[in-house]
Protein backbone atom coordinates (compact mmCIF):
# COMPACT_ATOMS: atom_id res chain seq x y z
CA UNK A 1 -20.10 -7.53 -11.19
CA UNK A 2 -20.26 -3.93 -11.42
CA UNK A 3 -23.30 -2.65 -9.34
CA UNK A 4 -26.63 -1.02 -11.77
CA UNK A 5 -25.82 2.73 -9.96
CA UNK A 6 -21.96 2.77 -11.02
CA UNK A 7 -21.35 5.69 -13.34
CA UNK A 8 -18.65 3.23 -14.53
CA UNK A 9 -19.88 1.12 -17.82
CA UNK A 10 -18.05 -2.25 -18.24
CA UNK A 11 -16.20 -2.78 -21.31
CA UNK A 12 -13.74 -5.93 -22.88
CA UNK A 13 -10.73 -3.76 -22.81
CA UNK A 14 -9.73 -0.76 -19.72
CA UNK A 15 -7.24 1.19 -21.23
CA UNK A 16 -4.96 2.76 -19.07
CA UNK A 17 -3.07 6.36 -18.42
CA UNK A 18 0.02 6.29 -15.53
CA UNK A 19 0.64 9.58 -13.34
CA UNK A 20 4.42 9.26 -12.42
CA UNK A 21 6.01 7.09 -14.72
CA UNK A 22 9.35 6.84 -12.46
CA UNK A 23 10.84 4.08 -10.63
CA UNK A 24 7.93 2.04 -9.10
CA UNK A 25 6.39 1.40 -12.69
CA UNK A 26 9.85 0.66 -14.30
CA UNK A 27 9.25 -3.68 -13.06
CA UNK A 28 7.08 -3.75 -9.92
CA UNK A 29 3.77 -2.31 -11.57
CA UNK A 30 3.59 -0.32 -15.40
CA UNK A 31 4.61 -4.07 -17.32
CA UNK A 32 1.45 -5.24 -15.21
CA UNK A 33 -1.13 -2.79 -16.77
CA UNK A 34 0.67 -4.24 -20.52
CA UNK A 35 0.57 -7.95 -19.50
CA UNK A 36 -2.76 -8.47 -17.57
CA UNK A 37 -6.02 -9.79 -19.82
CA UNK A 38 -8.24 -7.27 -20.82
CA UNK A 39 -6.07 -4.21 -20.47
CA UNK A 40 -3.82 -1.80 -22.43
CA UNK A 41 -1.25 1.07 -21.18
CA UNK A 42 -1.73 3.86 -23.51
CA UNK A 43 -0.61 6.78 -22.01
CA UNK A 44 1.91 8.05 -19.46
CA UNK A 45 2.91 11.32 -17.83
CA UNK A 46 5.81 13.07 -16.07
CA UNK A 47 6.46 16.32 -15.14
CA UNK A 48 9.94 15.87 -16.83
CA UNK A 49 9.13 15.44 -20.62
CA UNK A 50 12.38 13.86 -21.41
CA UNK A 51 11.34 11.54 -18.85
CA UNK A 52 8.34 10.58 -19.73
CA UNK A 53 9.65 10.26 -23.63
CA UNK A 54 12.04 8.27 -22.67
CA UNK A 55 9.62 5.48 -20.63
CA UNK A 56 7.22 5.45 -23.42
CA UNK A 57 9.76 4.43 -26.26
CA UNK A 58 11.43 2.21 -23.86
CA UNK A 59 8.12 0.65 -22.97
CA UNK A 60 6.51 0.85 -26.23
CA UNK A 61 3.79 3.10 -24.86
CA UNK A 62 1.87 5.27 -27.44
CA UNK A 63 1.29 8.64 -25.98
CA UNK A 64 3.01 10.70 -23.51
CA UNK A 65 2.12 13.89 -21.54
CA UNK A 66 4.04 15.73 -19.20
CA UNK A 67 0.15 17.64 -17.86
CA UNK A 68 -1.72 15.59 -15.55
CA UNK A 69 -4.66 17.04 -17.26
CA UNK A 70 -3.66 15.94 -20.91
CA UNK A 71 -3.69 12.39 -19.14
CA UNK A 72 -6.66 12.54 -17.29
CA UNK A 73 -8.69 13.76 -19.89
CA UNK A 74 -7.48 12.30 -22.69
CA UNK A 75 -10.68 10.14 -24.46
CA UNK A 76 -8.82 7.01 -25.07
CA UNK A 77 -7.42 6.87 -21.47
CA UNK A 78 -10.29 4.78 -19.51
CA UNK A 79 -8.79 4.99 -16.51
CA UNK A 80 -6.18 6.18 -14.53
CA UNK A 81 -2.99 4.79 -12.52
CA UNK A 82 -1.33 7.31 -9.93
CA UNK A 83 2.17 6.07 -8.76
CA UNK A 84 3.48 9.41 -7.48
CA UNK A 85 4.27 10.03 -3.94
CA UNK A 86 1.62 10.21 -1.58
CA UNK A 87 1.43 13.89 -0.65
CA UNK A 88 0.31 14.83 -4.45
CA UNK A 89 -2.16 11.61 -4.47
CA UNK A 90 -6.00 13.67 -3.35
CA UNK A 91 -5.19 16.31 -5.87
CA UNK A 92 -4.54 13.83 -8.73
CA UNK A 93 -7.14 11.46 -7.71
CA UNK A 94 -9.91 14.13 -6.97
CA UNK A 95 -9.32 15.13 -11.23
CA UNK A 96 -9.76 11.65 -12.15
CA UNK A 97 -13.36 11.47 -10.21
CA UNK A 98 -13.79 14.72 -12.06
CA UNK A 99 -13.16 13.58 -15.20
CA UNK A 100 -15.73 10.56 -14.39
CA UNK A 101 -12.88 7.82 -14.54
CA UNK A 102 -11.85 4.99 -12.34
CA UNK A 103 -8.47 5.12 -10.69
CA UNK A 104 -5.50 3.13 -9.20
CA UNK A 105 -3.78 4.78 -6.50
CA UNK A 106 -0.07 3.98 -5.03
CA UNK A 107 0.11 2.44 -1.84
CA UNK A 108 0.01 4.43 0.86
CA UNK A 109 -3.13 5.77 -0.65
CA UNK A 110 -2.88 9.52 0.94
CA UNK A 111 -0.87 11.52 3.75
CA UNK A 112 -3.59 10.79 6.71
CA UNK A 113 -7.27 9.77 7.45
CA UNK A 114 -8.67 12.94 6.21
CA UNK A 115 -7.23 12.99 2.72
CA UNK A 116 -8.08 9.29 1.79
CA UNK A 117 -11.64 10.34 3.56
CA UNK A 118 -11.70 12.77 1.08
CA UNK A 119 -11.02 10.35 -1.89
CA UNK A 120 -13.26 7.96 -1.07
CA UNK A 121 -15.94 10.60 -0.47
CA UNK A 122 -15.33 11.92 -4.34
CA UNK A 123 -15.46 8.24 -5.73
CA UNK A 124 -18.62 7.75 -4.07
CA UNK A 125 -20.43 10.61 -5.12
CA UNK A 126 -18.99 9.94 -8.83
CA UNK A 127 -20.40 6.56 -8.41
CA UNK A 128 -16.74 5.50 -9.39
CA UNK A 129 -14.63 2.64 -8.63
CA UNK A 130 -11.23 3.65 -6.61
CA UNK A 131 -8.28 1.01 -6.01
CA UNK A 132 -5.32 1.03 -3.63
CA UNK A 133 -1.69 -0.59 -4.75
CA UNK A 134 -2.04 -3.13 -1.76
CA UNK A 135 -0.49 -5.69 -4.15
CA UNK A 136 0.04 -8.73 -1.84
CA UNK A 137 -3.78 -9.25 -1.09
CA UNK A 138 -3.40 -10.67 -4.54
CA UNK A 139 -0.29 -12.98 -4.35
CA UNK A 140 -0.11 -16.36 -4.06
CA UNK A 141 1.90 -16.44 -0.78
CA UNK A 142 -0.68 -14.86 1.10
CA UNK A 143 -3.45 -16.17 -0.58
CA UNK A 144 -1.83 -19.63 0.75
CA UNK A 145 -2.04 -17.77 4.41
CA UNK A 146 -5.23 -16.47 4.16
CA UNK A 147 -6.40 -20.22 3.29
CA UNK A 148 -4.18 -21.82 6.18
CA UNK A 149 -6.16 -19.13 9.02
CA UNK A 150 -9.84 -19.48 7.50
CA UNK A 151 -9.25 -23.63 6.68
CA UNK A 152 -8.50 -23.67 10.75
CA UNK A 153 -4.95 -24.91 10.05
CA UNK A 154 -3.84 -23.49 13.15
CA UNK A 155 -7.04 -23.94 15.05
CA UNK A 156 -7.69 -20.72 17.09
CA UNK A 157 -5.52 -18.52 16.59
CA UNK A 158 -4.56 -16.88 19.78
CA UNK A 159 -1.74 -13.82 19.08
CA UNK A 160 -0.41 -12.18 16.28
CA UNK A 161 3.54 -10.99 16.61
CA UNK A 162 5.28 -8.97 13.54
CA UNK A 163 9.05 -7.27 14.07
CA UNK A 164 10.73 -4.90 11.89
CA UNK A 165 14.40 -3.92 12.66
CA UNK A 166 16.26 -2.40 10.46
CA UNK A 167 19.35 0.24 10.37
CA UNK A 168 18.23 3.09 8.30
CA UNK A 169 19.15 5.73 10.80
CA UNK A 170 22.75 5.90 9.28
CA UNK A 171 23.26 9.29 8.03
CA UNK A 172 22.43 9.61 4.20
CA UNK A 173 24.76 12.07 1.90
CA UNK A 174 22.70 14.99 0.35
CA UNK A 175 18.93 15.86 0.59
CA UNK A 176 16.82 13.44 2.22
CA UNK A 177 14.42 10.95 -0.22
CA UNK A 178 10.86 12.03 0.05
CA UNK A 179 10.07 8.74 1.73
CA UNK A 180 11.39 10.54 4.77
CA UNK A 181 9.61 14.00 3.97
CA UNK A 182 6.24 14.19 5.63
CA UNK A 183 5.31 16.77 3.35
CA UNK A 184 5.14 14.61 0.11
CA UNK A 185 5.55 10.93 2.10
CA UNK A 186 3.03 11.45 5.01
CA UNK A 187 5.43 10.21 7.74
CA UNK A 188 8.65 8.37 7.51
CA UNK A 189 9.31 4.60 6.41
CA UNK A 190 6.43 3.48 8.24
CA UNK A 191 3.91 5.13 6.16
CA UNK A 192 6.06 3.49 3.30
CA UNK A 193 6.92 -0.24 4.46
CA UNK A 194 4.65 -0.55 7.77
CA UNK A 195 1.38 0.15 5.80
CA UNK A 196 1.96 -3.33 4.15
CA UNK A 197 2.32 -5.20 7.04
CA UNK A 198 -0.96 -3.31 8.35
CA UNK A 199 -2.89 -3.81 4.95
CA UNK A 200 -1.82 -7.20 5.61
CA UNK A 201 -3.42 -7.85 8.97
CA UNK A 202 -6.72 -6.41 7.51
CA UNK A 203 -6.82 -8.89 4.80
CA UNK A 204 -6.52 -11.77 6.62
CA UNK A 205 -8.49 -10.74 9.80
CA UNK A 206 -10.29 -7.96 9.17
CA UNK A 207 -10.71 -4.07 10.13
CA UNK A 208 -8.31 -3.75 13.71
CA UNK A 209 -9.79 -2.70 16.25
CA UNK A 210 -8.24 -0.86 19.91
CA UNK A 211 -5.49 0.17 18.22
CA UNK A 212 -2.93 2.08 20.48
CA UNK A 213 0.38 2.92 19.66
CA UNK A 214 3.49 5.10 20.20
CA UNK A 215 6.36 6.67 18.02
CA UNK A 216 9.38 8.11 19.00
CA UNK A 217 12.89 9.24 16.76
CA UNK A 218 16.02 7.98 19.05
CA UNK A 219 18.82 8.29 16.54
CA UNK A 220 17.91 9.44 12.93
CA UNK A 221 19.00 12.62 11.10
CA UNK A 222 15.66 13.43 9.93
CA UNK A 223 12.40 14.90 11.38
CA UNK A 224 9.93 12.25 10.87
CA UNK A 225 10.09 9.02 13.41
CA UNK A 226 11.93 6.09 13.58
CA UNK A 227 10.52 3.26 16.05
CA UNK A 228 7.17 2.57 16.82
CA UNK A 229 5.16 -0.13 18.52
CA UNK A 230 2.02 -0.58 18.75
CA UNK A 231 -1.12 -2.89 19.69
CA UNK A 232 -4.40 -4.38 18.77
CA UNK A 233 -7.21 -6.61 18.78
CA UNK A 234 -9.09 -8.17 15.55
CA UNK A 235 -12.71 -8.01 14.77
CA UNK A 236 -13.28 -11.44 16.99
CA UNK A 237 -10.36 -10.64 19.57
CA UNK A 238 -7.14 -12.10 18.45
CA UNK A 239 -4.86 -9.65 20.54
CA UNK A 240 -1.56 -9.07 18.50
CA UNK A 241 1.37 -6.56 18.98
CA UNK A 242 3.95 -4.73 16.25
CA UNK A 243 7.00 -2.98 15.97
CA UNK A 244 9.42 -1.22 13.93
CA UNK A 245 12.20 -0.05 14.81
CA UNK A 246 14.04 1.80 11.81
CA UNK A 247 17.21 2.59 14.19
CA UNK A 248 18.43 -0.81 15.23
CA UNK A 249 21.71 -2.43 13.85
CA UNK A 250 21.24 -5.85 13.04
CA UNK A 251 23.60 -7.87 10.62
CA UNK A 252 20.17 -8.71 8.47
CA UNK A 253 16.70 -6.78 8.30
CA UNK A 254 14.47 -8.61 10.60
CA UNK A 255 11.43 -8.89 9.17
CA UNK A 256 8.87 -11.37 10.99
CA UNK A 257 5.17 -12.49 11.70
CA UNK A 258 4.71 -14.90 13.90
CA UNK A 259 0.52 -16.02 14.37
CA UNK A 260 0.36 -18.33 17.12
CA UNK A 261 -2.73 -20.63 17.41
CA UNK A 262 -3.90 -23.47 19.72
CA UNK A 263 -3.25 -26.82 16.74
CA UNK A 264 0.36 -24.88 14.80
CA UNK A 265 2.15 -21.85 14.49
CA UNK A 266 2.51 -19.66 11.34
CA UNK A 267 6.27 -17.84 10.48
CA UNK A 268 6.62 -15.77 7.67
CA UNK A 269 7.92 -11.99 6.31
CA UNK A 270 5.90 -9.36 4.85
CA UNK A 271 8.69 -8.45 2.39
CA UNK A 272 11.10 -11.39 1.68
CA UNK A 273 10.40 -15.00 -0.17
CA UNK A 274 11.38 -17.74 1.99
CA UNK A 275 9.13 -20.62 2.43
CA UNK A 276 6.12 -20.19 4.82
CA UNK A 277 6.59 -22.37 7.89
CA UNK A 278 3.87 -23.97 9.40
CA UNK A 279 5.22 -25.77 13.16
CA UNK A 280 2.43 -27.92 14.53
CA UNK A 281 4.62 -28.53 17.75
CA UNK A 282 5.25 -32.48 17.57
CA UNK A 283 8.51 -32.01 15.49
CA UNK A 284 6.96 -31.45 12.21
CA UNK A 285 7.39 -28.08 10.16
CA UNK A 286 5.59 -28.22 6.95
CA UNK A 287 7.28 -25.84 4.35
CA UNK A 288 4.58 -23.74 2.26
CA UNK A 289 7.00 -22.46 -1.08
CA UNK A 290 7.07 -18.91 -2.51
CA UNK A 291 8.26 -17.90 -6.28
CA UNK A 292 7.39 -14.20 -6.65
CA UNK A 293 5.49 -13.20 -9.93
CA UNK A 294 8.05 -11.13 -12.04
CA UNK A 295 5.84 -8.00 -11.95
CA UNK A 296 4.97 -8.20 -8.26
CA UNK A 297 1.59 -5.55 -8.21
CA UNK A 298 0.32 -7.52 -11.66
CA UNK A 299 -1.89 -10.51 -10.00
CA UNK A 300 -3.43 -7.30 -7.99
CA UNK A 301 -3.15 -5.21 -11.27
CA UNK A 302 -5.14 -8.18 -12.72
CA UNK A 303 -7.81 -7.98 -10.50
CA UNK A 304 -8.48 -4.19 -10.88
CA UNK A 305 -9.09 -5.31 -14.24
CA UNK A 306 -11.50 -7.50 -14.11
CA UNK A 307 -13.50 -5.47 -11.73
CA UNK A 308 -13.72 -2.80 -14.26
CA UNK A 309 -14.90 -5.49 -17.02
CA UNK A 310 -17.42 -6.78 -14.85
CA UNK A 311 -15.73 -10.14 -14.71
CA UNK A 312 -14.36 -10.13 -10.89
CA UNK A 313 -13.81 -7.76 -7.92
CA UNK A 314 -10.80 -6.53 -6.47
CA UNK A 315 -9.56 -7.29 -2.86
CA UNK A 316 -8.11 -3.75 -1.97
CA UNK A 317 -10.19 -0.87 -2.49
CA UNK A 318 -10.26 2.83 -1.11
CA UNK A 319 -12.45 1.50 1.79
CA UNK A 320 -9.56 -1.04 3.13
CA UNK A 321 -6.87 1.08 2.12
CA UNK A 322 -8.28 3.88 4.23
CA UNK A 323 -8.77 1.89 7.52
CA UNK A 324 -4.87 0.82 7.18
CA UNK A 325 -4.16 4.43 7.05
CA UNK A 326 -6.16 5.13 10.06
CA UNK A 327 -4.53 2.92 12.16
CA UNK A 328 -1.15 4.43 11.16
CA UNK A 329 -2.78 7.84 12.17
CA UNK A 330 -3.52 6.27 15.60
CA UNK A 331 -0.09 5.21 16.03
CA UNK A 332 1.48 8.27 15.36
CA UNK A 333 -1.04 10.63 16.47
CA UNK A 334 1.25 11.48 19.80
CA UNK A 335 4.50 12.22 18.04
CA UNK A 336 2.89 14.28 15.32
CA UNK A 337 0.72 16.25 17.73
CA UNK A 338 -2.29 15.33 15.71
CA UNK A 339 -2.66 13.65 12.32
CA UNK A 340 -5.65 14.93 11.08
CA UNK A 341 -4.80 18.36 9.74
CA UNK A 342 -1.70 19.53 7.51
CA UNK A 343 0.62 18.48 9.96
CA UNK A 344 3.65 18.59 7.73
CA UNK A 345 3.24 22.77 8.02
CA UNK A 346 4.29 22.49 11.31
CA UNK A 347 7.00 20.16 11.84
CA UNK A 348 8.24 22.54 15.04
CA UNK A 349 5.55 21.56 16.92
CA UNK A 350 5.76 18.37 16.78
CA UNK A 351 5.98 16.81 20.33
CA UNK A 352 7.76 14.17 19.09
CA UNK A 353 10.55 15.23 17.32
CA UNK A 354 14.17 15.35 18.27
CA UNK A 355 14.95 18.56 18.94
């Protein structure tokens, strides 16, 4: 229920205005704000007004604005949805505290620690709710994980493993996609792809804690890294290790988590759909099922919902999303030479970059 201080009022239906109407909210999210109970997508905005047009009519949205401020101010948007890169997400989020509305910010929710500090900060003070796009706190798949570690399905757990490998180092034709463009991405695939695994880990055990970690680019045109590892303990001192390694040629993306515990052992992927494997060492493997929702972000879409009508509360907030972020910060403080100021100004000094 919403708390007595909130500046935010309840109401049956949140009505909703999308910053960045491009690719991410084609399937994966804008059908979800349409399709969930209690809500309506009325407006949408790109800086392109063809663009933006074009999505409305196609998704049978009423208005459409190519001025952030159009959309953020408009009196029958309730709240707002920003799905544009990361590096523009503080100045669009700071309007919407502003403008005294609620918002829904893409996953990873800023560039570093200080910026989503900075969010949170403005929420606060505006007594608003903010949300992060960590969509698979809401999923049934890891909903069904969550319940397997706190049921004691694997007893104690004892480590936590997760591998990435994948070959993205292969030279790309033209300019590079802002994913790998610390200026508007943060960092390179990590911030994009790692920060779920991460979110992830937080869900199911809670805020990490001694995180170390290194970074290092070995073979990819670009300035931002390509492999990391790292380590950590959780809240009650589960010691677990991760890596990524966006370099490595492999016939198919490795993608694994592995949590080990003293009755079974857990194996599943952060990204793909394959059953969930439970091994309880005697021969048996019980297979756990996955269908993924055809809008993947609308069971977390659905919960953002129903924490603005006072009905429920939603699992991934500004608060979670910004200890995820700090961790990444952590692990790539070395290679960036510091995280916490407007590092992407001076990529030349970065110690870690190939020179």
């Amino acid at each position: 229920m919403a708390s007595s201080t909130s500046a935010w009022t309840p109401r049956d239906v949140i009505r909703w205005g999308i910053i960045g109407c491009g690719d991410v909210t084609e399937v994966k999210s804008g059908p979800g704000f349409q399709k969930s109970t209690g809500s309506k997508l009325v407006a949408v905005m790109r800086r392109n007004a063809a663009l933006a047009e074009d999505y409305a009519k196609r998704h049978s949205v009423p208005k459409w604005y190519n001025d952030a401020d159009k959309l953020i101010n408009d009196p029958e948007v309730d709240a707002v949805y920003i799905a544009t890169p990361p590096g523009s997400h503080l100045e669009y989020a700071l309007r919407v505290a502003a403008a005294g509305k609620p918002c829904h910010v893409e996953k990873p929710m800023a560039r570093n620690t200080t910026e989503c500090d900075q969010m949170v900060d403005a929420f606060a003070k505006a007594r608003l709710p903010l949300f992060v796009a960590y969509y698979r706190r809401a999923q049934p798949r890891f909903l069904q994980i969550k319940s397997l570690i706190d049921e004691g399905a694997l007893g104690q757990v004892t480590h936590i493993g997760y591998q990435f490998t994948d070959p993205r180092h292969v030279a790309q034709a033209g300019a590079l996609p802002w994913r790998l463009d610390a200026e508007n991405a943060g960092g390179g695939f990590f911030l994009d792809i790692g920060s779920h695994t991460l979110d992830l880990l937080d869900f199911f055990f809670g805020a990490l804690e001694n995180v170390s970690g290194h970074a290092a680019n070995f073979a990819s045109p670009y300035d931002v890294e390509d492999t990391l590892a790292m380590s950590f303990r959780t809240p009650n001192g589960i010691p677990g290790t991760a890596s990524w390694n966006f370099a490595g040629t492999v016939r198919k993306t490795e993608d694994l988590f592995q949590f080990t515990g003293t009755k079974a052992r857990l194996t599943f992927s952060t990204f793909g759909n394959e059953p969930l494997l439970l091994d309880t060492g005697d021969g048996f493997v019980q297979e756990f099922p996955f269908t993924p929702p055809q809008h993947v972000a609308q069971p977390l879409i659905q919960t953002v919902v129903d924490d603005l009508r006072g009905v429920g509360k939603c699992p991934s907030t500004g608060v979670t999303a910004l200890r995820t972020t700090h961790v990444m910060d952590i692990v790539l403080d070395s290679y960036y030479g510091g995280r916490q100021d407007a590092f992407w100004k001076r990529v030349e000094k970065w110690p870690g970059r190939r020179k």
